[in-house]
C-alpha atoms as a PDB file:
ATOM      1  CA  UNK A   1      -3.136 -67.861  -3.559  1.00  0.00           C
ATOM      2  CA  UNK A   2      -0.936 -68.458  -6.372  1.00  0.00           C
ATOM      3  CA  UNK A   3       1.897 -71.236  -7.511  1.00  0.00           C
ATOM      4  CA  UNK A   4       5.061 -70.242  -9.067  1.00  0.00           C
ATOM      5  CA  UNK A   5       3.308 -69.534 -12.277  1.00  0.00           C
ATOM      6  CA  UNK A   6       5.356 -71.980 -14.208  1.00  0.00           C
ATOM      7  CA  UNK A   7       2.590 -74.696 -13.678  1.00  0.00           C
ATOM      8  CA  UNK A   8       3.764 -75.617 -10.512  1.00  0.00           C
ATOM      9  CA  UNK A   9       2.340 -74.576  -7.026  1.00  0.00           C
ATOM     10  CA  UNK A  10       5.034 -75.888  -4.491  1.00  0.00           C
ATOM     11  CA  UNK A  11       2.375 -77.281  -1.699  1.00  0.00           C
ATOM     12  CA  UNK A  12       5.517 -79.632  -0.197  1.00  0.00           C
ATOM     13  CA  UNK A  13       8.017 -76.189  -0.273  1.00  0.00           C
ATOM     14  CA  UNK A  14       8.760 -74.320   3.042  1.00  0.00           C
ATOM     15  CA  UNK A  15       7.636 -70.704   2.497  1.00  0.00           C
ATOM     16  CA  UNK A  16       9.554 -67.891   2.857  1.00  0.00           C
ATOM     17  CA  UNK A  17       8.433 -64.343   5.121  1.00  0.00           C
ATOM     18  CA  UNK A  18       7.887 -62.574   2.211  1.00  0.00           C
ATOM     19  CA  UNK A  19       5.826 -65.456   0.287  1.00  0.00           C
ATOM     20  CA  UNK A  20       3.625 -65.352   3.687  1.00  0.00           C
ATOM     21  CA  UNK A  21       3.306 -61.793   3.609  1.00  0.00           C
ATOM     22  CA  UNK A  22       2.204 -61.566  -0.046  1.00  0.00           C
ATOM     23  CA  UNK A  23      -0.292 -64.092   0.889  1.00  0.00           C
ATOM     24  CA  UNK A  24      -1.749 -61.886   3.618  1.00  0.00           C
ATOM     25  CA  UNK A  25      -1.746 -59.126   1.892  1.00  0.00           C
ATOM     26  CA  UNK A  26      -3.358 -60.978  -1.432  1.00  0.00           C
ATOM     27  CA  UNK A  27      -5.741 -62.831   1.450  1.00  0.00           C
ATOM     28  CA  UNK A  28      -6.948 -59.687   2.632  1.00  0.00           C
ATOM     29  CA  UNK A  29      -7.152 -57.036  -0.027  1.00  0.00           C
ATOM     30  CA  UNK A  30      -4.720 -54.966   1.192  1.00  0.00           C
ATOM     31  CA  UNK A  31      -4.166 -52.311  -1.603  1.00  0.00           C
ATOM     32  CA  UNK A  32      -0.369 -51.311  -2.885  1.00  0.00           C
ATOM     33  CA  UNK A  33       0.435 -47.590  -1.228  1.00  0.00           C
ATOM     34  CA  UNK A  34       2.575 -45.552  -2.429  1.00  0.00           C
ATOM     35  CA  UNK A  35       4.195 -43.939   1.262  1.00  0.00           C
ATOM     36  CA  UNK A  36       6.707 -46.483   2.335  1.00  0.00           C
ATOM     37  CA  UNK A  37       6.227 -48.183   5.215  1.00  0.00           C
ATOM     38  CA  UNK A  38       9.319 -50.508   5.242  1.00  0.00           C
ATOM     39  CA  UNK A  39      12.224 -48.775   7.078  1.00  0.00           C
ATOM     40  CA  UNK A  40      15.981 -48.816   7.277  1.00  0.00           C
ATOM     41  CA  UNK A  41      15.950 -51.570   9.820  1.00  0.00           C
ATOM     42  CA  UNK A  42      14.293 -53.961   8.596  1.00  0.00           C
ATOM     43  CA  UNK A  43      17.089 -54.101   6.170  1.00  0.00           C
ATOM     44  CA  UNK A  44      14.828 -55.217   3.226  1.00  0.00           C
ATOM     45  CA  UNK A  45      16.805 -55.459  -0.114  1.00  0.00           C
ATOM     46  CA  UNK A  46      15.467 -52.771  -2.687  1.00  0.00           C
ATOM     47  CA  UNK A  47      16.165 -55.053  -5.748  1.00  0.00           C
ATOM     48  CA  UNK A  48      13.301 -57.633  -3.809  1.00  0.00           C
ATOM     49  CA  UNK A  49      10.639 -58.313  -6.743  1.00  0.00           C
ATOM     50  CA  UNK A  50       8.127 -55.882  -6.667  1.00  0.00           C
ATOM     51  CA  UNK A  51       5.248 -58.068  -5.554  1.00  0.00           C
ATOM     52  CA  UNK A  52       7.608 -58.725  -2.539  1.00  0.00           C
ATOM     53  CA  UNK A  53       8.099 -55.396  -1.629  1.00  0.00           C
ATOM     54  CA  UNK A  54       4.527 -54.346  -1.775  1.00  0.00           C
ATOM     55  CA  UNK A  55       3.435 -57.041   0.387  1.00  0.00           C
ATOM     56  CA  UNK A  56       5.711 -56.335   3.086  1.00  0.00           C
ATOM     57  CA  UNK A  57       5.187 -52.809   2.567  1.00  0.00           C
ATOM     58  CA  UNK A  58       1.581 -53.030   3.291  1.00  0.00           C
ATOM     59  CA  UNK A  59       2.402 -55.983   6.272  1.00  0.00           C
ATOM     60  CA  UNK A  60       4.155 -53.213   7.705  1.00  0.00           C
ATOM     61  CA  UNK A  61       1.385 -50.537   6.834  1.00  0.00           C
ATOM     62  CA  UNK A  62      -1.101 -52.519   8.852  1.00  0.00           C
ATOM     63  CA  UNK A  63       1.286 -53.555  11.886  1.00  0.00           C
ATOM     64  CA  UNK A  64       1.886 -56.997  11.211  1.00  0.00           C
ATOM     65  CA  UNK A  65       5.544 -57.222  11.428  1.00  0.00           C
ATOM     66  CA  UNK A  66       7.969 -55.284  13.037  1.00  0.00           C
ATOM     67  CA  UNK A  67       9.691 -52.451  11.500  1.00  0.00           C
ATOM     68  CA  UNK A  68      12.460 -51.682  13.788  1.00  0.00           C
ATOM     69  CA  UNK A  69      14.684 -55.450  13.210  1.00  0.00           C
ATOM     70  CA  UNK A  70      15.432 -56.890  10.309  1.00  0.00           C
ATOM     71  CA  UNK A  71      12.829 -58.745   8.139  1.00  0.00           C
ATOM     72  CA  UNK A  72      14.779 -61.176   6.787  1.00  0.00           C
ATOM     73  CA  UNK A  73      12.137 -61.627   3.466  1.00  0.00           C
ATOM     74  CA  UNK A  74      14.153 -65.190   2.106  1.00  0.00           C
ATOM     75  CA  UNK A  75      14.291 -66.882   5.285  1.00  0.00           C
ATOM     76  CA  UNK A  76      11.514 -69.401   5.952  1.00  0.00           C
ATOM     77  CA  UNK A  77       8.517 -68.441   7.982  1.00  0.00           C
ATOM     78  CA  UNK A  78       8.219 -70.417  11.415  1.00  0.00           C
ATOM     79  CA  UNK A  79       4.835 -71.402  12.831  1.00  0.00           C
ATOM     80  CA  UNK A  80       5.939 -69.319  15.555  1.00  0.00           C
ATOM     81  CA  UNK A  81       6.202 -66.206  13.359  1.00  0.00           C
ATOM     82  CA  UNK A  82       2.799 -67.460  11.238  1.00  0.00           C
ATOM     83  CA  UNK A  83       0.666 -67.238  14.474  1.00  0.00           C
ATOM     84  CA  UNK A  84       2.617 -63.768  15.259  1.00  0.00           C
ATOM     85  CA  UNK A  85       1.084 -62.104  12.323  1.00  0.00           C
ATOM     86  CA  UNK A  86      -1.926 -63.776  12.374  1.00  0.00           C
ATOM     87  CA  UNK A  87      -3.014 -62.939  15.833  1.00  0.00           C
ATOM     88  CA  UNK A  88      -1.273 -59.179  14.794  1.00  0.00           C
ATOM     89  CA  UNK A  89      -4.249 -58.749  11.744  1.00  0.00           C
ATOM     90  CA  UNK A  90      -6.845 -60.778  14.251  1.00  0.00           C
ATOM     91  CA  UNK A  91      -6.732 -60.086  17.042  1.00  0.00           C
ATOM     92  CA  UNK A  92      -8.632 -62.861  19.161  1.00  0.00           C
ATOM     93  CA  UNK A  93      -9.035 -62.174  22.861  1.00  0.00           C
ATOM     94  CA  UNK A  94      -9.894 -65.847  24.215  1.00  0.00           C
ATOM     95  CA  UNK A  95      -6.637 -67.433  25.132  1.00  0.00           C
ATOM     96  CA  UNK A  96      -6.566 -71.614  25.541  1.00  0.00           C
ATOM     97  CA  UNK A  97      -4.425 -73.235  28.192  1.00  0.00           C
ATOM     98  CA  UNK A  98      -1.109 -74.447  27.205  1.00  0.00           C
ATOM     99  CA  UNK A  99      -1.137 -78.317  26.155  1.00  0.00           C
ATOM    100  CA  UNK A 100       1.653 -78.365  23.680  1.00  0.00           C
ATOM    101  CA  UNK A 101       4.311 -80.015  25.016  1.00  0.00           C
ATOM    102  CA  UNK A 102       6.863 -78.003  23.433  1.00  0.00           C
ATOM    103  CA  UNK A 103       6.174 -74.938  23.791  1.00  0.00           C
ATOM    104  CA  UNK A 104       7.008 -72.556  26.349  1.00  0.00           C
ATOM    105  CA  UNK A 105       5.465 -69.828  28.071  1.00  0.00           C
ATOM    106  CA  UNK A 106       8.371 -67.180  27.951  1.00  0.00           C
ATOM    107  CA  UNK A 107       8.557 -67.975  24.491  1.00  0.00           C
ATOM    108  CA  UNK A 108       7.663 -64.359  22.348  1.00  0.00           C
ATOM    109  CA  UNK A 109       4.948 -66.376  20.012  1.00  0.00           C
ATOM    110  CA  UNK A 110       3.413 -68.237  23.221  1.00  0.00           C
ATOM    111  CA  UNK A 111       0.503 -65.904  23.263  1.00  0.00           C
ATOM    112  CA  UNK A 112      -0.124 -65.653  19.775  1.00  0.00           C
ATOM    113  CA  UNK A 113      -0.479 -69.529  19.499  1.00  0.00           C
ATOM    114  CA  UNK A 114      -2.580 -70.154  22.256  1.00  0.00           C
ATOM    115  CA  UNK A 115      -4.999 -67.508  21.374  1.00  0.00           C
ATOM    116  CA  UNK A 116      -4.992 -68.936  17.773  1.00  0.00           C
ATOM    117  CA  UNK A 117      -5.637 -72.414  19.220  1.00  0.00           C
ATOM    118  CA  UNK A 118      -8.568 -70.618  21.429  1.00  0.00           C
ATOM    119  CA  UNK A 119      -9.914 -69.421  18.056  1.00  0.00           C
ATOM    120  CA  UNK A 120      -9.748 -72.645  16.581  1.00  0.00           C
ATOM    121  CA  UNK A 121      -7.420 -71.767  13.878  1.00  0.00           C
ATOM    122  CA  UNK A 122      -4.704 -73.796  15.308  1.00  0.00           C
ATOM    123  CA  UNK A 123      -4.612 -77.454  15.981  1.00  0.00           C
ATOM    124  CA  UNK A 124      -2.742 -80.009  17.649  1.00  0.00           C
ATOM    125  CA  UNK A 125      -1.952 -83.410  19.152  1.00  0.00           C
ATOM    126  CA  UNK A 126       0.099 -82.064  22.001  1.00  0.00           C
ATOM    127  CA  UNK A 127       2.446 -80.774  19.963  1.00  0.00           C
ATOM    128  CA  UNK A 128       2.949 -77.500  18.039  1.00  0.00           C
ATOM    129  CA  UNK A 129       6.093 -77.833  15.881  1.00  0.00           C
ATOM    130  CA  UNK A 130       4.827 -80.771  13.982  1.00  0.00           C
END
């Protein structure tokens, strides 16, 4: 994982979907491809930096996000979202009963979380958006 490069590395800054993606992608060795993966829908900007693009590219290579809705690369990355991909590159099986107090069943990341929790990669004191 790197910083901004300018000596900084930003460990109090919110990330953004495409900084979590590169980190994936750098996490895992996923190599840069040259068929485009990214569609028309996810409405990804062209002009993104290159190190962006590539990363999402090869998120969406590997089936980690969804390539029929928007991305949305600048906006910051929920937990909700983290566990998502996660669980999407993972794949645990085990899934732990639901003790966080806020979240819900119905809610599309519900699954995700809990079998991240089961796996012991997620943590909590009854709470999951802390």
């Amino acid at each position: 994982m790197n910083g901004y490069g300018n000596g900084l590395f930003g460990f109090k800054d919110s990330m953004t979907r495409a900084q979590f993606a590169t980190v994936l992608s750098r996490m895992l060795g996923w190599n840069v491809t040259e068929q485009a993966y990214v569609t028309g829908a996810m409405e990804v900007d062209p002009q993104i930096a290159d190190v962006y693009w590539a990363a999402i590219n090869s998120a969406a290579e590997h089936d980690v996000v969804d390539t029929y809705r928007p991305f949305r690369p600048n906006d910051p990355i929920t937990r909700g979202q983290m566990a998502s991909m996660l669980y999407k590159i993972f794949g645990w099986t085990a899934k732990a009963p639901n003790q966080f107090t806020d979240l819900q069943e119905w809610a599309w990341y519900a699954d995700a979380i809990l079998r991240l929790r089961a796996a012991g990669v997620l943590l909590g004191d009854g709470e999951f958006a802390k």
